[in-house]
N, C-alpha and C. Protein backbone atom coordinates (compact mmCIF):
# COMPACT_ATOMS: atom_id res chain seq x y z
N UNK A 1 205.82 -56.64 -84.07
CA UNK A 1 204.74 -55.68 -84.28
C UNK A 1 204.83 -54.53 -83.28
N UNK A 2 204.72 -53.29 -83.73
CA UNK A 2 204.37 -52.16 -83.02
C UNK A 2 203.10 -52.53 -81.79
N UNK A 3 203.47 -52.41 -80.49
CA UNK A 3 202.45 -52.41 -79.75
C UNK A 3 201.50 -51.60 -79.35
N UNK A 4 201.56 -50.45 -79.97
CA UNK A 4 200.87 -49.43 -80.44
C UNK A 4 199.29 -49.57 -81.62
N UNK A 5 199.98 -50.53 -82.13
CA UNK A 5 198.67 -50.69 -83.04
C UNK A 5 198.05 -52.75 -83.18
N UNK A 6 198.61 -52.95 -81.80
CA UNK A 6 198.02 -54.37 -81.68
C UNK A 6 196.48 -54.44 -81.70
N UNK A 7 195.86 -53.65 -81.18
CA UNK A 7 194.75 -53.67 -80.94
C UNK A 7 193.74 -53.77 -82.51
N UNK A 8 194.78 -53.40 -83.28
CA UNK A 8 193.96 -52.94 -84.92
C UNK A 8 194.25 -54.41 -85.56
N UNK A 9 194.40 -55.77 -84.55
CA UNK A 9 194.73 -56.89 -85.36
C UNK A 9 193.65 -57.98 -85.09
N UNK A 10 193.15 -58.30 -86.09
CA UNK A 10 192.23 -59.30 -85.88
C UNK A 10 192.51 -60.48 -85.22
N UNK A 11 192.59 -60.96 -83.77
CA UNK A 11 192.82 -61.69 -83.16
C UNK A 11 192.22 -62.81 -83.53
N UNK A 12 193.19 -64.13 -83.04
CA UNK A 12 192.59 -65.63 -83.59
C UNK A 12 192.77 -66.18 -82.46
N UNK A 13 192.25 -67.79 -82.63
CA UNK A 13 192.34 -68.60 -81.47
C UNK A 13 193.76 -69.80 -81.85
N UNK A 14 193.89 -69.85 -83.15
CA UNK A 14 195.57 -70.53 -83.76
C UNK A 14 196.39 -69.24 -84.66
N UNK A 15 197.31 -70.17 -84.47
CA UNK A 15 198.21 -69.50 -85.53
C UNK A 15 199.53 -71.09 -85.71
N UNK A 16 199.29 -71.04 -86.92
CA UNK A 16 200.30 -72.15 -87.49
C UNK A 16 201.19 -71.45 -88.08
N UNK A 17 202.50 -72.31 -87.78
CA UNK A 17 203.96 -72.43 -88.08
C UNK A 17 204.35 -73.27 -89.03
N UNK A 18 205.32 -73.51 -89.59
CA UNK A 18 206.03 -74.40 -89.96
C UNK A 18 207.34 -73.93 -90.48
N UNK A 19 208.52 -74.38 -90.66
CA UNK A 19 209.74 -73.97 -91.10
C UNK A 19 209.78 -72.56 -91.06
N UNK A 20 209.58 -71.97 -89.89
CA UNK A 20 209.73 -70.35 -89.85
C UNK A 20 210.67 -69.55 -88.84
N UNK A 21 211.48 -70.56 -88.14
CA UNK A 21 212.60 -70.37 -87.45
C UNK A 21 213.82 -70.67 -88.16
N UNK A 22 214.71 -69.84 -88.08
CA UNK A 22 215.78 -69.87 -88.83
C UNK A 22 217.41 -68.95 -87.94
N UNK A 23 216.98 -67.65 -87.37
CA UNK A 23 217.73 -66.77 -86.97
C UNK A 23 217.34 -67.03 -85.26
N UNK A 24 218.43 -66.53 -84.56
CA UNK A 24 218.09 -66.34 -83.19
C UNK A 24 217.86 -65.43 -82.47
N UNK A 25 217.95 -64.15 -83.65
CA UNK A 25 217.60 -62.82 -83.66
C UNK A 25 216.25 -62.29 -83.63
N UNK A 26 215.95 -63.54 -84.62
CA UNK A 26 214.54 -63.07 -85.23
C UNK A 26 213.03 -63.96 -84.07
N UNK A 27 213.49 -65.38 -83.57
CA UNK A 27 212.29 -65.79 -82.50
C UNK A 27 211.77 -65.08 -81.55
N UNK A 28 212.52 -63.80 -81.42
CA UNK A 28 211.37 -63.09 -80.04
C UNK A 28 210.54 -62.32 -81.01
N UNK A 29 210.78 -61.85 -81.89
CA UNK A 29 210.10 -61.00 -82.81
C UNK A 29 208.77 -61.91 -83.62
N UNK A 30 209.18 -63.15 -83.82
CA UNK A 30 207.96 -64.32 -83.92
C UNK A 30 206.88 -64.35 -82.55
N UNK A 31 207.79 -64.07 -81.14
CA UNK A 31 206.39 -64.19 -80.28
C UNK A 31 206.27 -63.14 -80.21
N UNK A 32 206.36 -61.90 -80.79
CA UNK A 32 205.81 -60.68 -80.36
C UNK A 32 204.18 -60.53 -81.10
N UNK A 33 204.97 -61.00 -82.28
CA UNK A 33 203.77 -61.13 -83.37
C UNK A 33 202.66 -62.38 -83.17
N UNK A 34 203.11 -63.51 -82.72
CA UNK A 34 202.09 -64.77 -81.85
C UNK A 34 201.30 -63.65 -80.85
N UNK A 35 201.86 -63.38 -80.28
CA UNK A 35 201.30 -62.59 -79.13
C UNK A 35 200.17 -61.66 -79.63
N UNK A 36 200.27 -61.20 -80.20
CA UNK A 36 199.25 -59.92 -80.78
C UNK A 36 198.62 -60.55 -81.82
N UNK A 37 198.52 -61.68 -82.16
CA UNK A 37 197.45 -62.45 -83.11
C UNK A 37 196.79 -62.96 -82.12
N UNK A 38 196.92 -63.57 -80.92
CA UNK A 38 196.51 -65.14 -80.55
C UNK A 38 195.83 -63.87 -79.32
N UNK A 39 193.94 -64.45 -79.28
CA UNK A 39 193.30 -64.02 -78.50
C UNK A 39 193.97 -64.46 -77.13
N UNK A 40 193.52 -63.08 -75.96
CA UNK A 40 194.28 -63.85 -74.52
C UNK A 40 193.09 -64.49 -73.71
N UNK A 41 192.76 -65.65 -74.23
CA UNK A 41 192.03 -67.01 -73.70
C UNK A 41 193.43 -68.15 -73.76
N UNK A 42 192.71 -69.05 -72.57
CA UNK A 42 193.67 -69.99 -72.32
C UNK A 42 193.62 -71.05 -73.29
N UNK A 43 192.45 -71.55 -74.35
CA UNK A 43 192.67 -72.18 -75.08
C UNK A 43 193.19 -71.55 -76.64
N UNK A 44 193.78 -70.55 -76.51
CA UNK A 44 194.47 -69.83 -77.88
C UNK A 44 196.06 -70.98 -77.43
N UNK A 45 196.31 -70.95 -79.20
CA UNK A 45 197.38 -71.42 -78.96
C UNK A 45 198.24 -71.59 -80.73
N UNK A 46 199.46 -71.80 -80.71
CA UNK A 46 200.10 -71.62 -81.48
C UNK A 46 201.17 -73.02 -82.22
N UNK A 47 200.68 -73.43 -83.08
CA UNK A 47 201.07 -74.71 -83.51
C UNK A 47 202.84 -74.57 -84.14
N UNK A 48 203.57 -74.82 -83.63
CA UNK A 48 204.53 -75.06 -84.49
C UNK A 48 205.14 -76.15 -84.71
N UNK A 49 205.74 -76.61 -86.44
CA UNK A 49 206.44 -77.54 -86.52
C UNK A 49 207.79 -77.13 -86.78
N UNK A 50 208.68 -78.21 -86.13
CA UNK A 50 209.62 -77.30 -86.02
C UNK A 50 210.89 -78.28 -86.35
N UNK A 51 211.96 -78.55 -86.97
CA UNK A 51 213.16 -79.41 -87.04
C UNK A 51 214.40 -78.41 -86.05
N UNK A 52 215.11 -78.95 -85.57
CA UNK A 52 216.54 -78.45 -85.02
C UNK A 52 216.96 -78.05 -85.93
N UNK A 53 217.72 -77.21 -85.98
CA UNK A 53 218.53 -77.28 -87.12
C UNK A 53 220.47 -77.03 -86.73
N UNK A 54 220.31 -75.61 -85.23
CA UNK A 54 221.53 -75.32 -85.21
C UNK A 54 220.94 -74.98 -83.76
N UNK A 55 222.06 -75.43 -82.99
CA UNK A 55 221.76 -75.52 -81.32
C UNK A 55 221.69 -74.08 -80.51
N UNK A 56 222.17 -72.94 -80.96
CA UNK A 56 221.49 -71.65 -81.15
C UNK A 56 220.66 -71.01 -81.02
N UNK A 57 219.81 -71.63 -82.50
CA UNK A 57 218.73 -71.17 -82.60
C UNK A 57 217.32 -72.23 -82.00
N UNK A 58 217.71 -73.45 -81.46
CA UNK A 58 216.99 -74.22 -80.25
C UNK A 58 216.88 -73.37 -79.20
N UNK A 59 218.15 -72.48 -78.38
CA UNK A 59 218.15 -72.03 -77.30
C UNK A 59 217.46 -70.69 -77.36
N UNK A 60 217.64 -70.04 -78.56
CA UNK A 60 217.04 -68.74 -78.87
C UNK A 60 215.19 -68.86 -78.55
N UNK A 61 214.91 -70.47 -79.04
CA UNK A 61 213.36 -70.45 -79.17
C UNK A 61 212.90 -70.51 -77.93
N UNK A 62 213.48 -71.42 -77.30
CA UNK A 62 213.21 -71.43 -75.73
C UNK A 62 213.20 -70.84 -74.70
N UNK A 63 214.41 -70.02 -74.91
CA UNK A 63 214.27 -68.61 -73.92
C UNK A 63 213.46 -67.58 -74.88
N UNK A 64 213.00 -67.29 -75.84
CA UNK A 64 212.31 -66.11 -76.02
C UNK A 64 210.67 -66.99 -76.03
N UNK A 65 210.46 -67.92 -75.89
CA UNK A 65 209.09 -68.36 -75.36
C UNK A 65 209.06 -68.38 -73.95
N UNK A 66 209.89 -68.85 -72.98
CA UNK A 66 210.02 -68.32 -71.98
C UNK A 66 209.57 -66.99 -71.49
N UNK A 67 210.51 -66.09 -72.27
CA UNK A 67 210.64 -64.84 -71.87
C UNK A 67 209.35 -63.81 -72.27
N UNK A 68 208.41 -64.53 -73.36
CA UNK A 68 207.31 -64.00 -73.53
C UNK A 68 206.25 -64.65 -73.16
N UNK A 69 206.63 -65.47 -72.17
CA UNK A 69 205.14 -65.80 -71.12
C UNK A 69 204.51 -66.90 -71.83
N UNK A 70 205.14 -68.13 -73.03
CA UNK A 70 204.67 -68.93 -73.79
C UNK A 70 205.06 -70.60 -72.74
N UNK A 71 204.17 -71.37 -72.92
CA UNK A 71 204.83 -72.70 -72.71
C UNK A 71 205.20 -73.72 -73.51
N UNK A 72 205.97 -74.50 -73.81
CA UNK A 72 206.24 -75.25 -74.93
C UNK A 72 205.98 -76.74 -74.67
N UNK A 73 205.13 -77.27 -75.62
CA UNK A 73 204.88 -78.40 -75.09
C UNK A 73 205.40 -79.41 -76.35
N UNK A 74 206.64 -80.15 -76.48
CA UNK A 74 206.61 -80.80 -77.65
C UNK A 74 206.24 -82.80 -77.61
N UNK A 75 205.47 -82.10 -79.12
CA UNK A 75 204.72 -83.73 -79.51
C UNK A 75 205.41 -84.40 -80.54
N UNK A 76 206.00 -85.28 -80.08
CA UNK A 76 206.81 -86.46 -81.50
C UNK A 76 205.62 -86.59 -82.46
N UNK A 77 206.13 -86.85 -83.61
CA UNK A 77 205.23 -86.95 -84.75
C UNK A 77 204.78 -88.74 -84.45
N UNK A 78 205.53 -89.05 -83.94
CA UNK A 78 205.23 -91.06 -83.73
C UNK A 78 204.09 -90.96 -82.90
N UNK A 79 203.46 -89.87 -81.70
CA UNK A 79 202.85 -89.75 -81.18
C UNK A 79 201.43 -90.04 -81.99
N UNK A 80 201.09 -89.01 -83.00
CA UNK A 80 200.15 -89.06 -84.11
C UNK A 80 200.43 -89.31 -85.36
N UNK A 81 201.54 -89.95 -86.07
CA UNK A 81 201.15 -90.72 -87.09
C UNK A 81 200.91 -91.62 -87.01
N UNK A 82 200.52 -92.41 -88.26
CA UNK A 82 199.82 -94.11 -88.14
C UNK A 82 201.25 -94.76 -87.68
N UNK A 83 200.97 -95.85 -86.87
CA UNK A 83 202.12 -96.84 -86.24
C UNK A 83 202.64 -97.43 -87.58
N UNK A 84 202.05 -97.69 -88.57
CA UNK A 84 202.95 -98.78 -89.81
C UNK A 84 203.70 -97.51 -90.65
N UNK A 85 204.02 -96.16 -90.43
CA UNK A 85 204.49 -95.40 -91.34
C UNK A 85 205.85 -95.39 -90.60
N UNK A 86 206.83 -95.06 -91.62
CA UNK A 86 208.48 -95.34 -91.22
C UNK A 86 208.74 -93.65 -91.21
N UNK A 87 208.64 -93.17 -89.97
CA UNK A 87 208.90 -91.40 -90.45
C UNK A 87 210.77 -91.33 -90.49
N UNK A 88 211.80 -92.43 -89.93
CA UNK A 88 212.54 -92.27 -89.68
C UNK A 88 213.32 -91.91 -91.38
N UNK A 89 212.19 -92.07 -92.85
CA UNK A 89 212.95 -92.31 -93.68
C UNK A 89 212.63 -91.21 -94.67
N UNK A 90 211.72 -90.57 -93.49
CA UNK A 90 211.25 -88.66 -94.46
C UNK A 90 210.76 -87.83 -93.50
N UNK A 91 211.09 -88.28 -92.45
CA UNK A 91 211.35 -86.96 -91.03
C UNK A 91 212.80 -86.34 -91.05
N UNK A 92 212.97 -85.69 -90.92
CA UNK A 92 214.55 -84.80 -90.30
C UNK A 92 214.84 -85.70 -88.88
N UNK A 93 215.85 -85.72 -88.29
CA UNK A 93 215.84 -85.84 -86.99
C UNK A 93 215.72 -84.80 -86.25
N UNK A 94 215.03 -85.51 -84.89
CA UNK A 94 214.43 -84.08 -83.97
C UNK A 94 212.98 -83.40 -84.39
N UNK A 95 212.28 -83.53 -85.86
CA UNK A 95 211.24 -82.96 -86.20
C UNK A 95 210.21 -83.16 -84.91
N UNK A 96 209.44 -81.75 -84.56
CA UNK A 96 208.72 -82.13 -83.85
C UNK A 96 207.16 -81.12 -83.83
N UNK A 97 205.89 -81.21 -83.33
CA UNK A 97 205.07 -80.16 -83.04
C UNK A 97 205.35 -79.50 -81.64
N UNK A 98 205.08 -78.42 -81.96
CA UNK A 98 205.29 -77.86 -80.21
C UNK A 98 203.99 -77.26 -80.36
N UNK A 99 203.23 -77.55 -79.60
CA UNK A 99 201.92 -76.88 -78.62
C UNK A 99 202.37 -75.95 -78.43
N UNK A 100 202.28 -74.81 -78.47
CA UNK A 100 202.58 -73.21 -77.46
C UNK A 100 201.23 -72.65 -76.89
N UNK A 101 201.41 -72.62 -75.77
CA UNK A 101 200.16 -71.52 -75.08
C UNK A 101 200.81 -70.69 -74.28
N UNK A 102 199.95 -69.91 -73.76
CA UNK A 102 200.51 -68.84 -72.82
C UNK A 102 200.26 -69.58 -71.38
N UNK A 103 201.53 -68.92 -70.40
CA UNK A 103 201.29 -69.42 -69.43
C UNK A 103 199.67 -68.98 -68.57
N UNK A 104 199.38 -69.82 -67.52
CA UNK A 104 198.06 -69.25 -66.94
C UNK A 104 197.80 -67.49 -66.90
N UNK A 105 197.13 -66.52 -67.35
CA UNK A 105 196.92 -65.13 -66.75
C UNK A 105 198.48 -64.38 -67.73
N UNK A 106 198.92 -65.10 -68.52
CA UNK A 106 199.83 -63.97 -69.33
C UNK A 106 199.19 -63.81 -70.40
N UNK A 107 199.68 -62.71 -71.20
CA UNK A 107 199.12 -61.57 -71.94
C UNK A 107 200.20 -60.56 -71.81
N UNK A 108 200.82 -60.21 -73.49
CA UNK A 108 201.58 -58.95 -72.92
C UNK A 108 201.06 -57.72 -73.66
């Protein structure tokens, strides 16, 4: 997003993901746009689910959350699904949620 006209965006307290990483070109341009949705309170935050797919575009996500002042917090799905469900047999491997918030006092 133009940072020029962030201000004209109706800010939220989430923003959900899912299968929206793909390029390693394209994840800083995902937190530019997180960024200018997600009010700058410390409980804003940004849900993503996310599978590996190509070791690349893992490193791409991590340094451009890094690099835009995000923290990544990832939650196994075994964490919160029911204990008797078998995810090993309609999960991807690696599927995971990542928590994202901003670090303490960032805002760009």
């Amino acid at each position: 997003p133009d940072r020029t006209t962030r201000h004209d965006v109706e800010q939220v307290d989430v923003v959900l993901g899912a299968d929206v990483v793909y390029s390693p070109g394209a994840v800083s341009d995902l937190f530019c746009a997180v960024d200018a949705l997600l009010r700058p309170t410390p409980s804003a935050l940004f849900l993503l689910a996310y599978i590996p797919r190509w070791p690349s575009v893992d490193e791409a996500l991590m340094d451009a959350a890094a690099r835009h002042g995000f923290n990544l917090n990832q939650v196994l799905p075994a964490s919160f699904l029911p204990a008797d469900l078998d995810t090993d047999t309609w999960l991807p491997v690696g599927a995971a949620l990542y928590i994202i918030t901003r670090r303490n006092g960032h805002s760009e």
